[in-house]
Protein backbone atom coordinates (compact mmCIF):
# COMPACT_ATOMS: atom_id res chain seq x y z
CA UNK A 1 0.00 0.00 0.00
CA UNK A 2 1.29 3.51 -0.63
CA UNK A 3 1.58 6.19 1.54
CA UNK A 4 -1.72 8.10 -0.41
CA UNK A 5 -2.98 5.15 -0.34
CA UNK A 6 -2.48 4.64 3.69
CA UNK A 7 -3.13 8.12 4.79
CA UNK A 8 -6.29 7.90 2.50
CA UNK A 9 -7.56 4.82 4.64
CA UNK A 10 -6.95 5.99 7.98
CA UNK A 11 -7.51 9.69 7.71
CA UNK A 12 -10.37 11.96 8.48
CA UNK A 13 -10.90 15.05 7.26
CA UNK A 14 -8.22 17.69 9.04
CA UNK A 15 -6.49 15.06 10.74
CA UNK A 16 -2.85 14.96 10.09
CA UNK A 17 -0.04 12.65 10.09
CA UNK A 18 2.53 12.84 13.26
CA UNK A 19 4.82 9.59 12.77
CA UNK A 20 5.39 6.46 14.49
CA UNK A 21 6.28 6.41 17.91
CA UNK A 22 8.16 3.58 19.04
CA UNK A 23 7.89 0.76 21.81
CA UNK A 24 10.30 0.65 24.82
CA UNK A 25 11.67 -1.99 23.32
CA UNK A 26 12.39 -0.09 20.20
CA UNK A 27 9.68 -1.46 18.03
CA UNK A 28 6.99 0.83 16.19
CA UNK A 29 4.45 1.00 18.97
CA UNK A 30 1.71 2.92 17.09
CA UNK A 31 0.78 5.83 14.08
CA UNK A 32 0.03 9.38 16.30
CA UNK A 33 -2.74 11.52 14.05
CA UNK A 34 -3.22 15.36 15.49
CA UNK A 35 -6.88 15.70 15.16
CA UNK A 36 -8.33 19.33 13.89
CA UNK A 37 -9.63 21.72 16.39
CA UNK A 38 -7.66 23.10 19.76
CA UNK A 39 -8.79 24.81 22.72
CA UNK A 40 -7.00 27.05 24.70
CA UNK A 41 -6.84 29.02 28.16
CA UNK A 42 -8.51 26.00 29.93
CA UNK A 43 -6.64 23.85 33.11
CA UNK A 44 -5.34 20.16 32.62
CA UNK A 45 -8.39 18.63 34.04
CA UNK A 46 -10.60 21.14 31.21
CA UNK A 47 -8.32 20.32 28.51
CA UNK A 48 -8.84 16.37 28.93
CA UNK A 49 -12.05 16.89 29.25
CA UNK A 50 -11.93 19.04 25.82
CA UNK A 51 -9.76 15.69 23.98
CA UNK A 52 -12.19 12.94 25.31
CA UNK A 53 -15.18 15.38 23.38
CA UNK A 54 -13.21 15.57 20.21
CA UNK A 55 -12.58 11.73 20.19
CA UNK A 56 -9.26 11.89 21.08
CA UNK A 57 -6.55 12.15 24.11
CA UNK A 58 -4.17 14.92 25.06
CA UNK A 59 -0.41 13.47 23.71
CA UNK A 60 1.98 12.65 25.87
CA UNK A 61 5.61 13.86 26.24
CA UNK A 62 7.12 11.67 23.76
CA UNK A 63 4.50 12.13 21.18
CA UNK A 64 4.69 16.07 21.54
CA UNK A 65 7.39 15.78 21.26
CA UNK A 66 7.03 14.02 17.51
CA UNK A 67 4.53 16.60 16.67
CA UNK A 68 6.85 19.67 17.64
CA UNK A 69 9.45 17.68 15.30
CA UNK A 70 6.75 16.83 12.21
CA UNK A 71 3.79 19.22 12.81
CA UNK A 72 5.00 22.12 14.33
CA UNK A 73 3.38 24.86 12.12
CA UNK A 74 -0.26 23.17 13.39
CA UNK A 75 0.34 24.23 16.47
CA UNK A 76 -0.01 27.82 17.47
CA UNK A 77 3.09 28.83 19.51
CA UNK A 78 3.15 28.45 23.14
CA UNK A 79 2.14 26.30 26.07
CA UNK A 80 0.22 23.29 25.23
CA UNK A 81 -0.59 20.51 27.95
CA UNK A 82 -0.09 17.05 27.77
CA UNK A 83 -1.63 14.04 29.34
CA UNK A 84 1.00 13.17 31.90
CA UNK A 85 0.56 14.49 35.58
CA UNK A 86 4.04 15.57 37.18
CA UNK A 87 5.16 12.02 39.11
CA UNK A 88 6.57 13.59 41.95
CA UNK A 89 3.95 16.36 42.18
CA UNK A 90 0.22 15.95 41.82
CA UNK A 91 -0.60 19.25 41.53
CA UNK A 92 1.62 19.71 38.50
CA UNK A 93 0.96 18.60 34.70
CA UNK A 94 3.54 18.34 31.97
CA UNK A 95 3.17 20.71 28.95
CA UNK A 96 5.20 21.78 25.78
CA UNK A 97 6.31 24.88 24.53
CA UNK A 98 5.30 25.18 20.57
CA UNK A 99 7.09 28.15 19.81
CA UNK A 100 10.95 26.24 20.79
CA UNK A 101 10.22 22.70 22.08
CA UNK A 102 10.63 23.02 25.55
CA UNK A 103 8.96 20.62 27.93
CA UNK A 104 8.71 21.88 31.85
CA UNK A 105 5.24 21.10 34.39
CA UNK A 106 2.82 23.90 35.29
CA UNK A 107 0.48 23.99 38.24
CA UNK A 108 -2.55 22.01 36.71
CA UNK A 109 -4.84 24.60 37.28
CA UNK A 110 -2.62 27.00 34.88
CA UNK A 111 -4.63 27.87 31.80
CA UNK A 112 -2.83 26.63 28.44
CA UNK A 113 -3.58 25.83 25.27
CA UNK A 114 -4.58 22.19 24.29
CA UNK A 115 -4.42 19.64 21.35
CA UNK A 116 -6.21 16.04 20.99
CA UNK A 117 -4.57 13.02 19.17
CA UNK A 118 -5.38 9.29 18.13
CA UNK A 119 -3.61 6.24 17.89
CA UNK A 120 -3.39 3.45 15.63
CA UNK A 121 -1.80 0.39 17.45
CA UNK A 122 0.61 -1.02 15.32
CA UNK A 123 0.30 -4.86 14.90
């Protein structure tokens, strides 16, 4: 199958293409798709809440990573959370910094911007 041909199957309308993030093992793990849409100046616990409505999930570290690397220019510039909650700290979140790839945590109750993904398990 090509690429087109892929991207034709498991695309929706403004969805776009992030890459493959891999396993811990090292193995492709699964295809990350940005969906359309964003919200911003909302908490952590808003912003999730915003994802699970638009059929999707916040991204994690890695995988904001992947989309500061492939998508960038979808993203407007600035804070951004992510799904992961600060291990050491409960009241902190992690986010990502669209406008020069910085990650860093932020009091969940800080209003940022937010983006929803979807995964395709790879099998």
């Amino acid at each position: 199958m090509s690429k087109a041909q892929w991207i034709e199957k498991n695309l929706k309308d403004g969805e776009h293409y992030a890459g493959i993030i891999l396993g811990k093992d090292g193995s492709p793990d699964h295809h990350l798709i940005l969906l359309p849409g964003e919200t911003e100046s909302v908490t952590w616990a808003k912003a999730k809440e915003w994802a699970a409505g638009a059929a999707g999930e916040l991204p994690t570290r890695r995988e904001q990573s992947l989309l500061f690397a492939n998508l960038k220019e979808r993203f407007q510039p600035g804070w951004h959370w992510s799904s992961e909650q600060h291990a050491a700290n409960s009241d902190y979140a992690w986010c990502q910094n669209f406008t020069n790839g910085l990650q860093d945590y932020d009091y969940k109750t800080s209003k940022l911007r937010a983006r929803a993904v979807r995964r395709l398990i790879i099998q």
